[in-house]
Protein backbone atom coordinates (compact mmCIF):
# COMPACT_ATOMS: atom_id res chain seq x y z
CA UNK A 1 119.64 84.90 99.65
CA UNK A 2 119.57 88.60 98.93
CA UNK A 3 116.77 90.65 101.21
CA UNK A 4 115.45 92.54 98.70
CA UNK A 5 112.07 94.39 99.76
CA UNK A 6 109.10 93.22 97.53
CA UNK A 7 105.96 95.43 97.15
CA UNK A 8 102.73 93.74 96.18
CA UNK A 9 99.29 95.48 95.16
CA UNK A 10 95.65 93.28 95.86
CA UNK A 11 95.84 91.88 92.58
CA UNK A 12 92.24 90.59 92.37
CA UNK A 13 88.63 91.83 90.91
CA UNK A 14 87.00 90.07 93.99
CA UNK A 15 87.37 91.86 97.52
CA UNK A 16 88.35 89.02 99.16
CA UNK A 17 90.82 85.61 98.34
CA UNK A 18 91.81 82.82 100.64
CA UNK A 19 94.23 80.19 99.40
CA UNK A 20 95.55 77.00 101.03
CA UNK A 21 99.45 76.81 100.53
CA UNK A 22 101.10 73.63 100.85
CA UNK A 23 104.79 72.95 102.05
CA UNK A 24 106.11 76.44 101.79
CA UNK A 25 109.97 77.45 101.55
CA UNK A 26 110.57 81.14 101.51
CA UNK A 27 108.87 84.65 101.09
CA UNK A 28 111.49 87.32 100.52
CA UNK A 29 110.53 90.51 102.81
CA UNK A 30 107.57 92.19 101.19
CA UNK A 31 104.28 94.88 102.45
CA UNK A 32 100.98 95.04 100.61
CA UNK A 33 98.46 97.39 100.00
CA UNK A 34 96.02 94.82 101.59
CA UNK A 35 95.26 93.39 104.97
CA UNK A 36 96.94 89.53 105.30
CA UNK A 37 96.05 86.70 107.67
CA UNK A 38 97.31 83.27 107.73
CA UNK A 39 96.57 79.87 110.11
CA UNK A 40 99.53 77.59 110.47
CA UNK A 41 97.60 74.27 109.99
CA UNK A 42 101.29 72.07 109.70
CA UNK A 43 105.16 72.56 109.88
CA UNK A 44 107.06 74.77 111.92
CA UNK A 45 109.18 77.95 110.88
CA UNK A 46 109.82 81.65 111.38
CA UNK A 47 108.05 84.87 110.63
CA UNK A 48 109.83 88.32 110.51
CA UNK A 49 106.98 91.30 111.09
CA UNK A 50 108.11 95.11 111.53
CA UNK A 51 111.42 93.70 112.18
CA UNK A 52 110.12 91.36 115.12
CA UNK A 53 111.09 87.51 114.94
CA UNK A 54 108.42 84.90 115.79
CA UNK A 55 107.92 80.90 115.85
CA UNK A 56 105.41 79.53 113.67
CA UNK A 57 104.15 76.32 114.34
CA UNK A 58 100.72 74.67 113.96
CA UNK A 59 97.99 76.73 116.10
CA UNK A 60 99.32 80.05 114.81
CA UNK A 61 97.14 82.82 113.28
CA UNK A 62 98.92 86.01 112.02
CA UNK A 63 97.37 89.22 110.92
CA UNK A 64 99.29 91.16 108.88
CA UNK A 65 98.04 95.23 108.52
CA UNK A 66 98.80 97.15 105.13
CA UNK A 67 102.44 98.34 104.29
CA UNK A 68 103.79 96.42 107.12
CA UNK A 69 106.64 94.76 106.27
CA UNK A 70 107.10 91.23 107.05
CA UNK A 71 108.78 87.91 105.13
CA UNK A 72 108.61 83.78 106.26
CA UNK A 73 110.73 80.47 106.32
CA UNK A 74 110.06 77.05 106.65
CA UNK A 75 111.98 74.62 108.68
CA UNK A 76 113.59 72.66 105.80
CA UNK A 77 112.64 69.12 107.37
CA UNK A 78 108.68 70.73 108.43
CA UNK A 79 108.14 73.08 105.89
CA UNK A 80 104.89 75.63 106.70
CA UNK A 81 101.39 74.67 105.71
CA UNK A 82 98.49 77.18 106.16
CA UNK A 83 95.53 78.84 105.01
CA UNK A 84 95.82 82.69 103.73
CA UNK A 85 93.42 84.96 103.11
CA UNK A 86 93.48 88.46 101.87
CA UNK A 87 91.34 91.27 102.12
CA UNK A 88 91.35 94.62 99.87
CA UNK A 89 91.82 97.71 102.05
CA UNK A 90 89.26 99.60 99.34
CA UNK A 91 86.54 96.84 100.37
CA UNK A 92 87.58 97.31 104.02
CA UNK A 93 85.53 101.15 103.51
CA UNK A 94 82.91 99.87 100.94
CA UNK A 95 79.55 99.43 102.55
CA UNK A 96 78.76 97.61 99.37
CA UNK A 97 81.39 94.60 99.79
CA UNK A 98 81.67 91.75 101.01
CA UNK A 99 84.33 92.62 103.70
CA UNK A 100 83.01 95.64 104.85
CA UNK A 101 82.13 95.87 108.48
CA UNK A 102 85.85 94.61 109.31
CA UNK A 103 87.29 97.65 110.36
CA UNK A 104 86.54 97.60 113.65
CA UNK A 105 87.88 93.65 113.90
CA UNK A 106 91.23 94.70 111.78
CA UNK A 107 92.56 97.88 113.53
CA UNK A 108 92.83 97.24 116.58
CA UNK A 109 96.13 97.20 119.43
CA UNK A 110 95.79 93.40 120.23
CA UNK A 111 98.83 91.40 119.16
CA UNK A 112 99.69 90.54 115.61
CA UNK A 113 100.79 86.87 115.90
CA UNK A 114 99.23 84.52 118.46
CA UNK A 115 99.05 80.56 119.29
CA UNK A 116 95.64 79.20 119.50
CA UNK A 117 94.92 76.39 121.58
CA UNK A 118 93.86 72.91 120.34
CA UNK A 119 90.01 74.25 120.79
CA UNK A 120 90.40 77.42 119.24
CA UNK A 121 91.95 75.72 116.43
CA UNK A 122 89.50 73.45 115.31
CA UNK A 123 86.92 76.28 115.50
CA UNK A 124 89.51 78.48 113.01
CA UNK A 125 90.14 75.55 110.71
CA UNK A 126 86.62 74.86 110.23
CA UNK A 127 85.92 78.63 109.21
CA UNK A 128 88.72 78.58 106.83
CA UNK A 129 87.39 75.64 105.56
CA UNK A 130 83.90 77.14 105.03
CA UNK A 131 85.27 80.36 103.66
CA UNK A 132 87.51 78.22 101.20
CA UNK A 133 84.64 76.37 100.03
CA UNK A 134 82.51 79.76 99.56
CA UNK A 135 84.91 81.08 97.21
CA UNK A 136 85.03 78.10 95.18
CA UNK A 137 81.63 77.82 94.72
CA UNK A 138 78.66 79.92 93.63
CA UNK A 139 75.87 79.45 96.24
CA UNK A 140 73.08 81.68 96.61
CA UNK A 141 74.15 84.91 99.09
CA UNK A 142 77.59 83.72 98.71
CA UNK A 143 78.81 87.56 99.38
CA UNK A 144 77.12 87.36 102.38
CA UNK A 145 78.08 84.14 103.84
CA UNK A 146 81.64 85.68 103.57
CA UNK A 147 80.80 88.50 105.12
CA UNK A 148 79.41 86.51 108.21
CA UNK A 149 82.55 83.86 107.88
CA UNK A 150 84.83 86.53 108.18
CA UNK A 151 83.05 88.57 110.95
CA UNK A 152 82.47 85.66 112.80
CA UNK A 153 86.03 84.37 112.61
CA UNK A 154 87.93 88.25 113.91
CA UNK A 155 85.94 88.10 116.59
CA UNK A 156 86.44 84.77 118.21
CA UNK A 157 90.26 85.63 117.36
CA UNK A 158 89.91 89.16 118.89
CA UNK A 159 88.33 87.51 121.90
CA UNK A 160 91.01 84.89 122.32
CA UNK A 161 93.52 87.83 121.50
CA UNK A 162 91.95 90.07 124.55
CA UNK A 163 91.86 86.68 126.87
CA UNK A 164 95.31 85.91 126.54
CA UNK A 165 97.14 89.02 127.11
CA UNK A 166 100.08 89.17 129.17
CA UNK A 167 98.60 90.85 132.61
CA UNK A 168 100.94 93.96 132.01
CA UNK A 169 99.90 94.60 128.93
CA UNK A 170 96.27 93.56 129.68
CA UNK A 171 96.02 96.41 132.18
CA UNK A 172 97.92 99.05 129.87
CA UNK A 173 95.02 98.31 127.50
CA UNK A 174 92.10 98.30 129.71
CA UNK A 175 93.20 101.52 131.36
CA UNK A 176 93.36 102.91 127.90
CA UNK A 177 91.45 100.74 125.48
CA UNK A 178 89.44 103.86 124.59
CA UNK A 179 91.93 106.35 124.08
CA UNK A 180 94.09 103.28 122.03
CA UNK A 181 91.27 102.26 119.88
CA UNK A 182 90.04 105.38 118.72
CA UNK A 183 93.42 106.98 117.85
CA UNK A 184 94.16 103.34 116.41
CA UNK A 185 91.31 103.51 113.94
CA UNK A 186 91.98 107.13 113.48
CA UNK A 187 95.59 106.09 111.82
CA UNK A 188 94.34 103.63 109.80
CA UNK A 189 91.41 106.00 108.55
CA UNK A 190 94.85 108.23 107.62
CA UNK A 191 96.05 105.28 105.88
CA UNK A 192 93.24 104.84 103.70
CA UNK A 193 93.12 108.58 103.06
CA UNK A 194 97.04 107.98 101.27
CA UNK A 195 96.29 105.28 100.08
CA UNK A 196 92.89 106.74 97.99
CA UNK A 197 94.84 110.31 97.43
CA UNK A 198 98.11 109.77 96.88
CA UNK A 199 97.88 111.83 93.42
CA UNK A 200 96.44 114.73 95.32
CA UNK A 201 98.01 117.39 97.13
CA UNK A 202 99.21 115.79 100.78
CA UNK A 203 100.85 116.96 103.42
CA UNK A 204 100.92 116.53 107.43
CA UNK A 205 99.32 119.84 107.78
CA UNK A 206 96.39 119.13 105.65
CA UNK A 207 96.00 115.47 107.31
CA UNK A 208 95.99 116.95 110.56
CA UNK A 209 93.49 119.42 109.58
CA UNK A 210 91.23 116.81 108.36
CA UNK A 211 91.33 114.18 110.86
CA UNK A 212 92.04 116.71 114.37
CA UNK A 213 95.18 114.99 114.54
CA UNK A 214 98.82 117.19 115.62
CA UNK A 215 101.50 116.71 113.10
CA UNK A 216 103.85 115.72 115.85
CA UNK A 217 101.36 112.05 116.08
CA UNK A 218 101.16 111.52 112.90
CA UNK A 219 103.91 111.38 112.36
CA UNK A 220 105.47 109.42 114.89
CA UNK A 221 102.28 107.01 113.89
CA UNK A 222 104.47 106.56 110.67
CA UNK A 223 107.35 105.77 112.32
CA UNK A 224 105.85 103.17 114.90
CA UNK A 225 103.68 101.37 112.20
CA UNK A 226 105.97 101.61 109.20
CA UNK A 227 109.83 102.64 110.85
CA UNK A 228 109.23 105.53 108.09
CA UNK A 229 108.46 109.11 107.82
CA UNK A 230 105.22 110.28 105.97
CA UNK A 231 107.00 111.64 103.20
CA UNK A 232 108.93 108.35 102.27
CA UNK A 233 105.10 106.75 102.84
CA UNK A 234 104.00 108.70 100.27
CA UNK A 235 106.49 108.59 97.84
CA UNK A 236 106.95 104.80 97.85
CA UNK A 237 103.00 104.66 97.53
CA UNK A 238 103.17 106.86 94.32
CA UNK A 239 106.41 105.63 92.58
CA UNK A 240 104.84 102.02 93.20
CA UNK A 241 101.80 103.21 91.17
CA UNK A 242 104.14 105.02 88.51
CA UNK A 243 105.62 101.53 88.05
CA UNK A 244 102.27 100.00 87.40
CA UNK A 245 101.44 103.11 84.93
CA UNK A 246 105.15 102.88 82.90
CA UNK A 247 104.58 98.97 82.29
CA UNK A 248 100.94 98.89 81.67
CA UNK A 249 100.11 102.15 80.02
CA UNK A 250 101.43 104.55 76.86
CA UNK A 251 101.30 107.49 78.98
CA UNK A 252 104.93 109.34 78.70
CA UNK A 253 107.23 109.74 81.51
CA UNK A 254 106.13 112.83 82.10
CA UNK A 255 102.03 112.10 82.20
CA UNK A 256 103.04 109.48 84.55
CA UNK A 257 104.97 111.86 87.05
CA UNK A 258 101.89 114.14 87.45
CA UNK A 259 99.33 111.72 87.27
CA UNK A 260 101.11 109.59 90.37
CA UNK A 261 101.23 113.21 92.34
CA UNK A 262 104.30 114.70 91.71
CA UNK A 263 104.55 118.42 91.13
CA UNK A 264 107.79 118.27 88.99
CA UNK A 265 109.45 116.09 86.16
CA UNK A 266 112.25 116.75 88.27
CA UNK A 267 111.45 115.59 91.73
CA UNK A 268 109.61 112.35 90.27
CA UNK A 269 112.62 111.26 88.78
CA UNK A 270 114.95 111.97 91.71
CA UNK A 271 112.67 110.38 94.09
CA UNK A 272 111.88 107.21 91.34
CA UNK A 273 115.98 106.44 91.14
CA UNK A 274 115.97 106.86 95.29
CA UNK A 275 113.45 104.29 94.99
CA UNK A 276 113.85 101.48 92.43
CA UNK A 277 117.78 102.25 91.54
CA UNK A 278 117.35 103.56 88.07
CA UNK A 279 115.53 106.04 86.25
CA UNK A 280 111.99 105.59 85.21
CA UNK A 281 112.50 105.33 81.54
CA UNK A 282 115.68 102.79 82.01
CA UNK A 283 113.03 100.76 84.25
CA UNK A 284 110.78 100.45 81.59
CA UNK A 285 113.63 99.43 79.27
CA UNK A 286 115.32 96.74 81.35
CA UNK A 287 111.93 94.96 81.86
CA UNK A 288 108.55 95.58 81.30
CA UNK A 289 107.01 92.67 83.24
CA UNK A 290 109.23 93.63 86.04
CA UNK A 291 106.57 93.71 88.70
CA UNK A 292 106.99 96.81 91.37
């Protein structure tokens, strides 16, 4: 089975989807431009996240932060059951949506992965449950009742998070929960900023300007949360939105190279080959519901 890195975009109108997935066998590794979180209801298996091996089993809830990569398996004779949900980062920033008010919940330095207890679980289930019948249906305030679904469930998984922290860790977080959190949040603001501006002009210098940030951080921030440098961050952001442009618009090569933030023909099509293996035109030509 070949390990070929899959990059997905929120492919939704809504802010917000949850699914239950029955019996699953294999995700190929993949990162999103979306936040991801999952409850193991049934089966037993494996998750891969930033290169870090976990069980899954029933009781586990996973959060999985934009452009991280990660893939799954199921145990052939107990393949995975759960309940995903997935939230647009745009919404994340939207006082407007649904999902808004999150950010605090989302970005925080309390482990990805945990195992709830029998307790817990029935509490989680029961949200999921709720939230999967809100989307479903079309009940008066509905945006709302998501809203308070979601909020309700990141913070009794936050608190459970915080409560059952190893005690070494525990105390390297209290002792610096403030200093953590704020440059936490302040990543993940830079995040948003690429994500949002990724045809503009970027550099390190600039995003240290704006967010009081040294270049030296940020970019080690890249490296810790993505094993990448910004540059490479960039690029795969834009040359994943030139693929979207070159199969879904008439714009010519050459539109499409500015338009995704490139300043030359020339380095758009070096870095696009770097990228996807082939040039952008021979892209288009092998496959035009190739999905990037």
């Amino acid at each position: 089975m070949t390990n070929q890195l899959v990059d997905l975009k929120f492919s939704s109108s809504s802010s917000f989807i949850i699914n239950r997935r029955v019996h699953l066998d294999y995700f190929l590794p993949h990162k999103h431009d979306f936040v991801e979180f999952y409850y193991v209801y049934q089966g037993t298996g494996s998750e891969t996240l930033n290169g870090k091996e976990y069980i899954l089993k029933s009781g586990t809830f996973c959060i999985v932060l934009p452009y991280q990569v990660h893939q799954l398996s199921s145990d052939e004779s107990n393949p995975v059951s759960l309940i995903n949900g997935e939230i647009s980062l745009d919404s994340i920033y939207d006082t407007d949506s649904a999902t808004s008010d999150l950010y605090e919940l989302l970005f925080t330095n309390l482990p990805s992965l945990i195992y709830l207890n029998k307790k817990i679980s029935l509490i989680i289930e029961d949200i999921l449950n709720q939230l999967l019948q809100e989307q479903t249906n079309f009940y008066i305030s509905k945006n709302k009742m998501i809203k308070a679904k979601l909020i309700e469930l990141f913070i009794i998984i936050n608190r459970f998070r915080y409560n059952n922290l190893d005690s070494s860790l525990e105390k390297n977080i209290n002792s610096k929960a403030s200093i953590n959190n704020n440059s936490n949040q302040l990543i993940w603001e830079i995040i948003y900023y690429v994500h949002s501006h990724y045809q503009d002009n970027i550099t390190l210098e600039k995003l240290s300007n704006l967010f009081h940030l040294s270049k030296p951080y940020i970019s080690s921030q890249f490296k810790k949360q993505f094993g990448q440098n910004f540059i490479s961050f960039l690029n795969e952001i834009r040359i994943k939105n030139a693929c979207m442009l070159i199969l879904s618009t008439n714009l010519s090569i050459t539109e499409i190279a500015f338009t995704s933030g490139f300043k030359s023909y020339c380095s758009f099509t070096r870095t696009f080959h770097q990228i996807k293996g082939m040039s952008p035109s021979k892209f288009k030509q092998a496959n035009l519901s190739l999905k990037c």
